[in-house]
C-alpha atoms as a PDB file:
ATOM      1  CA  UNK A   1     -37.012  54.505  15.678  1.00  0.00           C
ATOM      2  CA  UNK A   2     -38.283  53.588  19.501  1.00  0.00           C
ATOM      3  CA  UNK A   3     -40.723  56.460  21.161  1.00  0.00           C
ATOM      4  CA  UNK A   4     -41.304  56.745  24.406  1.00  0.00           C
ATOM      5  CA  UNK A   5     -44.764  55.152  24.521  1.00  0.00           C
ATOM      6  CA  UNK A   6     -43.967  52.037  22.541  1.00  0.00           C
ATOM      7  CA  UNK A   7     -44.429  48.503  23.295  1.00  0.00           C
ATOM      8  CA  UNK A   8     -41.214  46.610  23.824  1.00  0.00           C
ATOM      9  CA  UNK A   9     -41.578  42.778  22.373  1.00  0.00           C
ATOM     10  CA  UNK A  10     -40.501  39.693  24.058  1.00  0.00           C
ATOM     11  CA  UNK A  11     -36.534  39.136  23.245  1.00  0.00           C
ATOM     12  CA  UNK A  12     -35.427  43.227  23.429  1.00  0.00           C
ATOM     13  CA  UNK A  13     -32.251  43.814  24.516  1.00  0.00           C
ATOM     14  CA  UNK A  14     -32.536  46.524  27.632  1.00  0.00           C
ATOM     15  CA  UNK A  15     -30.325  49.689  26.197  1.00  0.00           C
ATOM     16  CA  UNK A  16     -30.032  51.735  29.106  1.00  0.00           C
ATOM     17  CA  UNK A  17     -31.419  52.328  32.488  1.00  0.00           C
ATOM     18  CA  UNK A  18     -33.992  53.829  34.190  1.00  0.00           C
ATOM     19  CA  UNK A  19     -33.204  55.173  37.657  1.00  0.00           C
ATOM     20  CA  UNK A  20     -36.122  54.477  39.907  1.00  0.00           C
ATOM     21  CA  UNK A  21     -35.379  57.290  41.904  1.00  0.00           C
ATOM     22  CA  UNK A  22     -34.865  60.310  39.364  1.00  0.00           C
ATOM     23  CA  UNK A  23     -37.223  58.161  36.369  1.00  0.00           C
ATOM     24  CA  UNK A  24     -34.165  59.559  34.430  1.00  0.00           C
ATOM     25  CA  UNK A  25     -32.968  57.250  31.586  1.00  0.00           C
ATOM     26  CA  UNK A  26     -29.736  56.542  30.440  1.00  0.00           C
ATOM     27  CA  UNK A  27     -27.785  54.541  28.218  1.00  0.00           C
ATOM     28  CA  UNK A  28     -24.530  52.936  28.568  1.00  0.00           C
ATOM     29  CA  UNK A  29     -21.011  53.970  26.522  1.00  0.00           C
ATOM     30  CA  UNK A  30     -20.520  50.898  24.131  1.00  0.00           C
ATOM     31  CA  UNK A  31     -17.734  48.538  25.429  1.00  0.00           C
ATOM     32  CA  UNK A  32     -18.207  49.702  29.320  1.00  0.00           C
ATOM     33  CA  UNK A  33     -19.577  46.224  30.751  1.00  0.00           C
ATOM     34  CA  UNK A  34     -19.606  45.662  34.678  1.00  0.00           C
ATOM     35  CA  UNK A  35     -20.819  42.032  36.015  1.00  0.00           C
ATOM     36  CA  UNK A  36     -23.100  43.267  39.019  1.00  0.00           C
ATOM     37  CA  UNK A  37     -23.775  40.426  41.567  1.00  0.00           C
ATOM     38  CA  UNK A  38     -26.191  40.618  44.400  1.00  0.00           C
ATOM     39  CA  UNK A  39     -26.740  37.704  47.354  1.00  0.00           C
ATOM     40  CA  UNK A  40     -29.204  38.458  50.470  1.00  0.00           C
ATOM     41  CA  UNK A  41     -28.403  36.677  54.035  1.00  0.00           C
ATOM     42  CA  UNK A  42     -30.324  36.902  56.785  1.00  0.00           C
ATOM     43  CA  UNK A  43     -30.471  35.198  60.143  1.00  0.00           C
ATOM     44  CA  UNK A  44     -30.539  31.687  60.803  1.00  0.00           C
ATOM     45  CA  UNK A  45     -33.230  29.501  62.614  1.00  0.00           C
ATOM     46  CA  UNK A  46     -36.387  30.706  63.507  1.00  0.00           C
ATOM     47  CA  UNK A  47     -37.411  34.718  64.272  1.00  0.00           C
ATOM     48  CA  UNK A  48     -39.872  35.565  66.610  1.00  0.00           C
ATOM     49  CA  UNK A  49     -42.539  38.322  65.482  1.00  0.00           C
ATOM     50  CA  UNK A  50     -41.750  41.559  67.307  1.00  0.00           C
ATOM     51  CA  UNK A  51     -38.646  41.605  67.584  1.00  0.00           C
ATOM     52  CA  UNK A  52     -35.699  43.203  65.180  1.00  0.00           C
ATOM     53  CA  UNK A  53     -33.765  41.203  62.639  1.00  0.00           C
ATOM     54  CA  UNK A  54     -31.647  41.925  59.659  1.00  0.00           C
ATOM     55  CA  UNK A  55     -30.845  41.033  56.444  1.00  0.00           C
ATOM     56  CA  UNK A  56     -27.885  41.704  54.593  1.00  0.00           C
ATOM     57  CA  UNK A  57     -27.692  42.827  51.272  1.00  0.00           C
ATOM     58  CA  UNK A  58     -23.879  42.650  49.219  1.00  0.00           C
ATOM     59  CA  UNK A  59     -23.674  44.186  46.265  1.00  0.00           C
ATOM     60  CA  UNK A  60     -20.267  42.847  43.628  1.00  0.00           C
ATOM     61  CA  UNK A  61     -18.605  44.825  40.619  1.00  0.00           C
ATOM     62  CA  UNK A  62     -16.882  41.706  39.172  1.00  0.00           C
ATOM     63  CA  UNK A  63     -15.887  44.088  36.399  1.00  0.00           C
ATOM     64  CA  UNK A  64     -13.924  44.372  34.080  1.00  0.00           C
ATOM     65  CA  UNK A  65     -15.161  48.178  34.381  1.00  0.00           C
ATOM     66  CA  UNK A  66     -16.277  50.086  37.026  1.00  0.00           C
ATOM     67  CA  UNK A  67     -19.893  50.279  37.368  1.00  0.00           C
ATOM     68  CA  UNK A  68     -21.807  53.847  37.749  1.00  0.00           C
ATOM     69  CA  UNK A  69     -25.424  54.749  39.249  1.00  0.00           C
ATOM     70  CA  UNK A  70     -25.727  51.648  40.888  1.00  0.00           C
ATOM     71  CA  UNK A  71     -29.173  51.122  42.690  1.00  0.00           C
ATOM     72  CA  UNK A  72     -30.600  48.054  44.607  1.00  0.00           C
ATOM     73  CA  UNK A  73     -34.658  47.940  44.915  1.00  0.00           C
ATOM     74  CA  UNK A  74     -35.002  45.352  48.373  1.00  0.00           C
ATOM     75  CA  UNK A  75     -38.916  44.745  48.300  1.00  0.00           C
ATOM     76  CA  UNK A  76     -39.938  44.287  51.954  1.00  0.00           C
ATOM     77  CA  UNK A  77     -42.743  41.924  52.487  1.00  0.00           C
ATOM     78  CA  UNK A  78     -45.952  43.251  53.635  1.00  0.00           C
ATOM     79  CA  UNK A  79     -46.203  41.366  56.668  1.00  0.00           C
ATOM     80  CA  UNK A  80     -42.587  43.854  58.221  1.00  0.00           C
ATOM     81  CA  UNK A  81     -41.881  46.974  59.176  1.00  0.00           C
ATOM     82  CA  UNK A  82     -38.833  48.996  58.107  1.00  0.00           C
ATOM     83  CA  UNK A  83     -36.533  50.232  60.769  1.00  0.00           C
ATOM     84  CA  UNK A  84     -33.723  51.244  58.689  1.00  0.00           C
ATOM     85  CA  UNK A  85     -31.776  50.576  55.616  1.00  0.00           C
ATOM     86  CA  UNK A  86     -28.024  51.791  56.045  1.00  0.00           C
ATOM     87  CA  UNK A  87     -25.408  51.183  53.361  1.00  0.00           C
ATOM     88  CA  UNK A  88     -21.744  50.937  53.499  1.00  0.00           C
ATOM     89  CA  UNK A  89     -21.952  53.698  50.945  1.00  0.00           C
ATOM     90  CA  UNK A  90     -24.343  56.319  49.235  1.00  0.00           C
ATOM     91  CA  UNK A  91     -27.720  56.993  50.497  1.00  0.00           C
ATOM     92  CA  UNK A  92     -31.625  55.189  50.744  1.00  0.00           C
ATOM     93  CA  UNK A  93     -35.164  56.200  50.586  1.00  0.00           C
ATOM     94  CA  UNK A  94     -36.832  54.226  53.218  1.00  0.00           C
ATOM     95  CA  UNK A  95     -40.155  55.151  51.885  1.00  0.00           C
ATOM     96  CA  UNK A  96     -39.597  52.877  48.431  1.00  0.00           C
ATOM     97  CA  UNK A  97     -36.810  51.187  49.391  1.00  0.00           C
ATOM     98  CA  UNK A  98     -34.413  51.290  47.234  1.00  0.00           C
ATOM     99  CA  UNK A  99     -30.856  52.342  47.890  1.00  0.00           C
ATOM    100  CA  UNK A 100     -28.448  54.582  45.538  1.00  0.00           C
ATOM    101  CA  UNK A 101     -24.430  53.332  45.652  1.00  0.00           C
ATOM    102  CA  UNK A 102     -23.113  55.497  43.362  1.00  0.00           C
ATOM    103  CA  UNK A 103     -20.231  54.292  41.696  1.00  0.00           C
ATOM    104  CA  UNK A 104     -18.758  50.691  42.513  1.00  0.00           C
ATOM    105  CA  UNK A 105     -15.198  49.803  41.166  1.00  0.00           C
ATOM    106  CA  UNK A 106     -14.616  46.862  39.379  1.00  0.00           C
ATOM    107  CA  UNK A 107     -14.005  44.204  42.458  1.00  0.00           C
ATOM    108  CA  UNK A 108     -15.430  46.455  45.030  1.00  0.00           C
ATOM    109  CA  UNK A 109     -18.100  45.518  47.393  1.00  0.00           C
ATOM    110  CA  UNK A 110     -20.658  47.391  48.880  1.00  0.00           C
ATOM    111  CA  UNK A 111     -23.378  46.569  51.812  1.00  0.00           C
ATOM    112  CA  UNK A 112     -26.643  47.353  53.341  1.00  0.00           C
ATOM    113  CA  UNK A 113     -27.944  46.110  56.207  1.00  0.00           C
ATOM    114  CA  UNK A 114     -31.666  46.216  56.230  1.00  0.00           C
ATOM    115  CA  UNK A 115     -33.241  46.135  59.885  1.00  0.00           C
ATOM    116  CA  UNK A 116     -36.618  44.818  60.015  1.00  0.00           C
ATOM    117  CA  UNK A 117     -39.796  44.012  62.626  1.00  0.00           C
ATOM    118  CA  UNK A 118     -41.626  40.896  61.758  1.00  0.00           C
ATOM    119  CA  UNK A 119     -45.582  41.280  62.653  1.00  0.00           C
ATOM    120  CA  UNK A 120     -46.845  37.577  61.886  1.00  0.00           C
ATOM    121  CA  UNK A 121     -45.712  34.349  61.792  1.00  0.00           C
ATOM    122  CA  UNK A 122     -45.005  32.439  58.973  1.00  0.00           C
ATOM    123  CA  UNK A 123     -42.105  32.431  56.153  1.00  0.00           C
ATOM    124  CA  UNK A 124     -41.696  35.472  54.444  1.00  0.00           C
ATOM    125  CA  UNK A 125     -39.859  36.181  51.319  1.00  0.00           C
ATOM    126  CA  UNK A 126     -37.293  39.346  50.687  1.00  0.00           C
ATOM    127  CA  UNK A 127     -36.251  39.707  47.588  1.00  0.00           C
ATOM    128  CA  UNK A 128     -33.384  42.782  46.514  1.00  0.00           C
ATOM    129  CA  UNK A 129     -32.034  43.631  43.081  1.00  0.00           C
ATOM    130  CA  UNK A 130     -29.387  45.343  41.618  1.00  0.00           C
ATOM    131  CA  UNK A 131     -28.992  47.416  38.652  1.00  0.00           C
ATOM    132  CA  UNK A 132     -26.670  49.915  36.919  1.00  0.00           C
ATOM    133  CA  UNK A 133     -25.956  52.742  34.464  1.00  0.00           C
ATOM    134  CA  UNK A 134     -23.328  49.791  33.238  1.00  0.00           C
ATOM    135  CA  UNK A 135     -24.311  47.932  30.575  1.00  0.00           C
ATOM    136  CA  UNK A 136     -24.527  43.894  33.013  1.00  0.00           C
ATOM    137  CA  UNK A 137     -23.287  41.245  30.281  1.00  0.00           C
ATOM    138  CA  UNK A 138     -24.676  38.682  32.981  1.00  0.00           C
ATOM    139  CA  UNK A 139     -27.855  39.240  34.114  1.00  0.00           C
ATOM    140  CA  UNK A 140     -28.788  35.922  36.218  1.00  0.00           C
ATOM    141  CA  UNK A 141     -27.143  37.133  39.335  1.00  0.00           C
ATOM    142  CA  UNK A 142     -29.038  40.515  40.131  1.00  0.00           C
ATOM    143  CA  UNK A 143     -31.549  39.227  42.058  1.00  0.00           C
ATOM    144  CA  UNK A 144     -31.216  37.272  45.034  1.00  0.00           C
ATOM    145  CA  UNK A 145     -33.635  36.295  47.497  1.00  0.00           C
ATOM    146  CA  UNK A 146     -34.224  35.184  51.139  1.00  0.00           C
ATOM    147  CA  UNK A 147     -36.714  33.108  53.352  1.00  0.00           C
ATOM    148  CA  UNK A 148     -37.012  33.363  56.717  1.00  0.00           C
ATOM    149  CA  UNK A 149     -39.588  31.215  59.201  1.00  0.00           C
ATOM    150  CA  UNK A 150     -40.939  33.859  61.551  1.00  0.00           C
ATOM    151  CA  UNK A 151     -42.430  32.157  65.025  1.00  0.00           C
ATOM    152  CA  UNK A 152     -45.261  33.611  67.523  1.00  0.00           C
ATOM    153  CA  UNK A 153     -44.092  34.069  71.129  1.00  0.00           C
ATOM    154  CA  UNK A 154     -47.101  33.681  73.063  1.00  0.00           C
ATOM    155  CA  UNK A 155     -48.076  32.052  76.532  1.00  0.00           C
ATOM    156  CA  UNK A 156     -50.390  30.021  74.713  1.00  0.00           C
ATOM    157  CA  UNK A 157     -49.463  27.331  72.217  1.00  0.00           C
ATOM    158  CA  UNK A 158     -49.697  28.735  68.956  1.00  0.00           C
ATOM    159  CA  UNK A 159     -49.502  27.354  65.551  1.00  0.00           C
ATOM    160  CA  UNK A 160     -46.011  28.568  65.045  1.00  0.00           C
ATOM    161  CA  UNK A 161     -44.654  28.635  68.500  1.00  0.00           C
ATOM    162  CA  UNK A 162     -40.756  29.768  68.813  1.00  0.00           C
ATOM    163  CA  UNK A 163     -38.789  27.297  70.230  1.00  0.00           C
END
């Protein structure tokens, strides 16, 4: 018997889900599997600080079932500021980032373009992940990750300069 406030030992298989935004918990019919896959883009070549840029998030079912309560948690680097977060479909909380999609059908996509202001210069690392009510039978593909080089545009030669 598992309580609430026990440890959970390296090698546990996860039996359910926690929902980050309603800390409800649930677990998964037995059988019901849905392959979520998650890739980040964002722009190519350099960025200059002050300016908007996006990322894209894309969120796969690759089934065989359809997946429900599907949430992505896109962990903004300290060094941006959120403008928005819009998905193709359900709803996000700006204020922790993460983003609800409801249900996603088995070979169904769903996106969410995350607009962001860069403050410094330098790379900076987003990271977003997926998960689901759905019991995943491959887990390796819910995270994805993206760097971007952010340049300084200045009228003095910086260490980064743009350009």
């Amino acid at each position: 018997t598992w309580r609430l406030n026990d440890p959970v030992t390296e090698g546990a298989q996860t039996l359910g889900h926690l929902n980050p935004q309603t800390q409800e918990f649930t677990i998964p019919f037995v059988g019901v599997q849905a392959d979520l896959s998650i890739v980040k883009t964002g722009p190519s070549g350099r960025q200059p600080t002050g300016r908007n840029m996006n990322w894209t998030i894309t969120v796969t079912n690759n089934g065989p079932d359809d997946a429900s309560n599907v949430v992505v948690t896109d962990t903004l680097p300290a060094s941006v500021d959120l403008v928005h977060m819009m998905p193709s479909q359900g709803t996000c909380l700006h204020h922790n980032q993460v983003c609800d999609l409801g249900s996603l059908a088995s070979g169904a996509t769903a996106t969410i373009d995350v607009e962001v202001i860069p403050r410094q210069a330098g790379t900076i690392t987003n990271t977003a992940t997926v998960t689901a009510q759905t019991a995943d039978p491959i887990g390796g593909n819910n995270t994805s990750s993206v760097d971007t080089s952010i340049c300084r545009i200045t009228s003095r030669r910086s260490s980064i300069p743009c350009g």
